[in-house]
N, C-alpha and C. Protein backbone atom coordinates (compact mmCIF):
# COMPACT_ATOMS: atom_id res chain seq x y z
N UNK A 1 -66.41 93.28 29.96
CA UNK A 1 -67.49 93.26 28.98
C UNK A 1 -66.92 93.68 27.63
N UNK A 2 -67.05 93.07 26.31
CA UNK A 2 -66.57 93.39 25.46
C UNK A 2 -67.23 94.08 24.27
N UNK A 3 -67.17 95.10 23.71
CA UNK A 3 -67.39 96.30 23.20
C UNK A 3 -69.07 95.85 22.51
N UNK A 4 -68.72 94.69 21.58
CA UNK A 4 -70.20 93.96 21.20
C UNK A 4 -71.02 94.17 22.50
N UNK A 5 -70.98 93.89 23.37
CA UNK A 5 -71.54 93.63 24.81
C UNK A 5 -72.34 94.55 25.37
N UNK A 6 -71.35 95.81 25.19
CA UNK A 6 -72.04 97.05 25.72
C UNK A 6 -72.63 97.66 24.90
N UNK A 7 -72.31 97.48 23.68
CA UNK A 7 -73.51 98.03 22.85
C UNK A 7 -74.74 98.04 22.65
N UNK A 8 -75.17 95.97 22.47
CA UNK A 8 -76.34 95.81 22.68
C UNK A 8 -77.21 95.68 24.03
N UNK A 9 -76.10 95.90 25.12
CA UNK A 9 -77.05 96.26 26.33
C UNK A 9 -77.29 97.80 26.28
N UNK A 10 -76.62 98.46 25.90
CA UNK A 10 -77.36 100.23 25.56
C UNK A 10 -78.23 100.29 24.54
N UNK A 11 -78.13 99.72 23.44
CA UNK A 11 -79.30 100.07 22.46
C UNK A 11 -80.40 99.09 22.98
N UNK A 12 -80.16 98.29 23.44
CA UNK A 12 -81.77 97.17 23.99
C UNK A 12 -82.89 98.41 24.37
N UNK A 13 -83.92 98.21 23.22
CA UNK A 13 -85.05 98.81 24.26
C UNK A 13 -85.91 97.85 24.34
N UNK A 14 -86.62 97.80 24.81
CA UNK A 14 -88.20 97.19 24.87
C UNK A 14 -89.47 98.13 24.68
N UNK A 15 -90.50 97.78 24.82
CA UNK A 15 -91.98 98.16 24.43
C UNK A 15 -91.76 99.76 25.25
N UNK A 16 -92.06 100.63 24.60
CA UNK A 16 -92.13 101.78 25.28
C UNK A 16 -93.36 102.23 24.70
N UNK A 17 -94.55 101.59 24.79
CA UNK A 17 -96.07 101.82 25.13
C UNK A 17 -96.77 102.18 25.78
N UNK A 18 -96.01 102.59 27.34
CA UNK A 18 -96.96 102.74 28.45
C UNK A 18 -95.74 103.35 29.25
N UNK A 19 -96.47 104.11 30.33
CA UNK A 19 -95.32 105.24 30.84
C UNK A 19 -95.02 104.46 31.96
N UNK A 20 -95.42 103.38 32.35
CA UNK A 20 -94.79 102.20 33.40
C UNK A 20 -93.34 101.76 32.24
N UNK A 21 -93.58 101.66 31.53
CA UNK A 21 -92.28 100.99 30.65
C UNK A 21 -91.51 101.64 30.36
N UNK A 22 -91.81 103.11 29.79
CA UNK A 22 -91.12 104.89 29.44
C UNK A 22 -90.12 104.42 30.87
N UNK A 23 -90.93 104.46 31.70
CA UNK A 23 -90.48 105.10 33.33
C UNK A 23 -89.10 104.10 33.92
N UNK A 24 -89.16 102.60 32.95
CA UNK A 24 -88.22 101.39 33.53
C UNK A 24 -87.14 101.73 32.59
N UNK A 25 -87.26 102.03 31.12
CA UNK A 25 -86.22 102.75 30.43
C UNK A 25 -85.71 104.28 31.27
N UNK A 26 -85.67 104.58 31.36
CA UNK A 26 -85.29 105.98 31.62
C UNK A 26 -84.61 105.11 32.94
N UNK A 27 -84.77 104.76 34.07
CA UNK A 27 -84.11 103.99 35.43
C UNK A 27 -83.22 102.81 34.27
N UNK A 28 -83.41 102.53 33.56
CA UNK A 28 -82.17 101.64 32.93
C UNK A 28 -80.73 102.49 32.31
N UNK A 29 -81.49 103.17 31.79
CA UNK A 29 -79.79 104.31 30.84
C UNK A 29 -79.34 105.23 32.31
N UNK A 30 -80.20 105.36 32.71
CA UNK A 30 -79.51 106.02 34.11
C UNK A 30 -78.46 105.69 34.55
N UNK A 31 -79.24 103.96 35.23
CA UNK A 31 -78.11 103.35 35.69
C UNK A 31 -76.79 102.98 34.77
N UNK A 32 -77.14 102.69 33.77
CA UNK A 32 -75.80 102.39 32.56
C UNK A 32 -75.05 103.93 32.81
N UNK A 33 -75.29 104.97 32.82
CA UNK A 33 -74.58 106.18 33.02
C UNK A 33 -73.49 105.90 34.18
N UNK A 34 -74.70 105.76 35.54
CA UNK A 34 -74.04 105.75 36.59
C UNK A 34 -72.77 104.55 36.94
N UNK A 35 -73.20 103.38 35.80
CA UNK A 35 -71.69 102.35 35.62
C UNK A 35 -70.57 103.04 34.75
N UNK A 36 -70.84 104.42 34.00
CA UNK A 36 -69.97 105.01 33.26
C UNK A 36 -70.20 104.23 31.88
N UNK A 37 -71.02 103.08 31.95
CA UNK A 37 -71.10 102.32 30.33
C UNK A 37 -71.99 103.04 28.77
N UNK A 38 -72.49 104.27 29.47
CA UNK A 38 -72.64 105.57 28.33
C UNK A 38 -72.88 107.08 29.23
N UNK A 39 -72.15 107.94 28.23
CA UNK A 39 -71.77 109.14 29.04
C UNK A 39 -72.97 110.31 29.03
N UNK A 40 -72.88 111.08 29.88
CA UNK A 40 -73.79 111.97 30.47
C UNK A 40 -74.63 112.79 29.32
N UNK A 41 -73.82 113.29 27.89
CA UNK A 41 -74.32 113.89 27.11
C UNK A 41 -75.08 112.92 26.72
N UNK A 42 -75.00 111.88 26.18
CA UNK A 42 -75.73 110.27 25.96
C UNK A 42 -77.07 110.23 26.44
N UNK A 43 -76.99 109.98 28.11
CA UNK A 43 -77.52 110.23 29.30
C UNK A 43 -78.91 111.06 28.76
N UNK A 44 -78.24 112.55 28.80
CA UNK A 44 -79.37 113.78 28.31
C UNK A 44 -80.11 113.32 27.06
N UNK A 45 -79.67 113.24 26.07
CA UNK A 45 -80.30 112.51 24.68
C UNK A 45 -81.81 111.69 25.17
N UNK A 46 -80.89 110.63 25.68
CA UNK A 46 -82.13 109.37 25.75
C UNK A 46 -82.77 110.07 26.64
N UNK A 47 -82.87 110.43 27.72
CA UNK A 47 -83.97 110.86 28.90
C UNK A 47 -84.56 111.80 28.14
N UNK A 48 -84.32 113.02 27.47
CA UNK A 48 -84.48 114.01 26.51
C UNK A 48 -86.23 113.34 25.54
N UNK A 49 -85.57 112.13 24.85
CA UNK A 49 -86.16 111.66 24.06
C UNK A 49 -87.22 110.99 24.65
N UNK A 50 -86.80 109.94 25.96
CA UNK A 50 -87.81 109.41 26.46
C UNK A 50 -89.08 110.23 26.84
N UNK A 51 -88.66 111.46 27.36
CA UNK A 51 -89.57 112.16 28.19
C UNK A 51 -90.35 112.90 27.11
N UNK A 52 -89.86 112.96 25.91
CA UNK A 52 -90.90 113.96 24.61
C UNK A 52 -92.23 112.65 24.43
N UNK A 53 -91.48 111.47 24.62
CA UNK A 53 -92.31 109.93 23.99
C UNK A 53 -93.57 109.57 25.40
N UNK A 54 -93.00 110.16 26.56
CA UNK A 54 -93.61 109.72 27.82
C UNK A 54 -94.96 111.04 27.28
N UNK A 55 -94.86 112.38 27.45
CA UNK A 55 -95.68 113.72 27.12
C UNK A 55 -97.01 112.81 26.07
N UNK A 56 -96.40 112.46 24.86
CA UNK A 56 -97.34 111.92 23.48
C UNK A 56 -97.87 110.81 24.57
N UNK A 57 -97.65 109.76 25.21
CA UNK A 57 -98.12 108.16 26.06
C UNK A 57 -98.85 108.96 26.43
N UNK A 58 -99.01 110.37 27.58
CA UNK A 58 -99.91 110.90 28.28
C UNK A 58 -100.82 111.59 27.27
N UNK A 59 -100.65 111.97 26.20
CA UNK A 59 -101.80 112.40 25.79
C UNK A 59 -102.85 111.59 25.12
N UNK A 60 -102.54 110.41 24.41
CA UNK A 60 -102.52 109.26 24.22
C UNK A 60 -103.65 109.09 24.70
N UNK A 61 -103.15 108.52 26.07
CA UNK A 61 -103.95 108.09 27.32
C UNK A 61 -105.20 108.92 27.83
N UNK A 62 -105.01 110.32 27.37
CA UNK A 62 -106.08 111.21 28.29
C UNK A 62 -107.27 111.08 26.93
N UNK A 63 -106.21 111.45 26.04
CA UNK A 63 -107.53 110.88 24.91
C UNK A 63 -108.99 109.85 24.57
N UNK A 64 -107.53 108.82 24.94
CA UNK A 64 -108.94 107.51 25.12
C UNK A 64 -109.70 107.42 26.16
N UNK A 65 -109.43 107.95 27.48
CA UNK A 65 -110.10 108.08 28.40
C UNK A 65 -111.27 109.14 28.25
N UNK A 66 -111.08 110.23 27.12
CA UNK A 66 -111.74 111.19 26.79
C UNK A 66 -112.90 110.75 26.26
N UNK A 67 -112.32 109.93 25.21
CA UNK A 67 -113.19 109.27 24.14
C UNK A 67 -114.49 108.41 25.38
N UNK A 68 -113.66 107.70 26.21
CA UNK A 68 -114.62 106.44 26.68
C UNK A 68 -115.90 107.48 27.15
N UNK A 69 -115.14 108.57 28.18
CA UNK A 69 -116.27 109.44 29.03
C UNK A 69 -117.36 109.93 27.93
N UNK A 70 -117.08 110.29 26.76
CA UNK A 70 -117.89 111.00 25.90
C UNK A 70 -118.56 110.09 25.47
N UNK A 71 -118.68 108.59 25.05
CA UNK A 71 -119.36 107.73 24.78
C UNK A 71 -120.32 106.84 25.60
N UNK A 72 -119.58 106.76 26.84
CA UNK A 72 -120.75 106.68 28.11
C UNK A 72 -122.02 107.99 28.31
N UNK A 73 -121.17 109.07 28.16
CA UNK A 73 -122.03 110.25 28.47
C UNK A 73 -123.39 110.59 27.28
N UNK A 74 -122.44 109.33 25.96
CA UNK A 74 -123.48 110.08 24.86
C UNK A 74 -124.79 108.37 25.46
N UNK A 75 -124.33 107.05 25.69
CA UNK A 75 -125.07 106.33 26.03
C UNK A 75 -126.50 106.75 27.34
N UNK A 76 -126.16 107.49 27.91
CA UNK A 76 -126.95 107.74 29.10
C UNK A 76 -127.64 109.33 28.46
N UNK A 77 -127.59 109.79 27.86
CA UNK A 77 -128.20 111.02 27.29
C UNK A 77 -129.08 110.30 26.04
N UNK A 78 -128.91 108.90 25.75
CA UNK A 78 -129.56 108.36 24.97
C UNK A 78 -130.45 107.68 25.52
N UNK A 79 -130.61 107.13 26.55
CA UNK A 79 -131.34 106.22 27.33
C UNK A 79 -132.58 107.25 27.93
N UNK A 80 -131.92 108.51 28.45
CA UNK A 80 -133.04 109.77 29.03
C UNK A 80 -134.21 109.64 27.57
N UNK A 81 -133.73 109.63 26.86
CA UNK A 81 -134.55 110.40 25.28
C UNK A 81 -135.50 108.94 24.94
């Protein structure tokens, strides 16, 4: 593989929107570790980073789910009245 090669297969990310996708990155640099094609301190970085980006996706997520419950809850407290 020639140096161009491995580069843009380590920097490739894709959509990291959703912690199904967080979760397929993080199993991708892994495995690039475990071929030795980026090294362990490397390794720590990205998982490091992924996992601060995965924390924000989950709060994200609990949010809007927050939001929906409170807007159903305000619809049916409106319907009583």
């Amino acid at each position: 593989m020639t140096e161009t090669k491995e580069k843009s297969d380590i920097t490739h990310v894709g959509s990291l929107a959703s912690l199904y996708a967080i979760r397929k990155e993080m199993s991708r640099v892994y495995r690039l570790s475990r071929k030795g094609e980026i090294d362990v301190k490397s390794l720590t970085k990205y998982i490091y980073s992924l996992r601060e980006i995965a924390a924000i996706c989950e709060k994200v997520e609990m949010g809007d789910k927050l939001t929906e419950l409170e807007r159903k809850l305000h619809e049916i407290v409106s319907e009583k009245n």
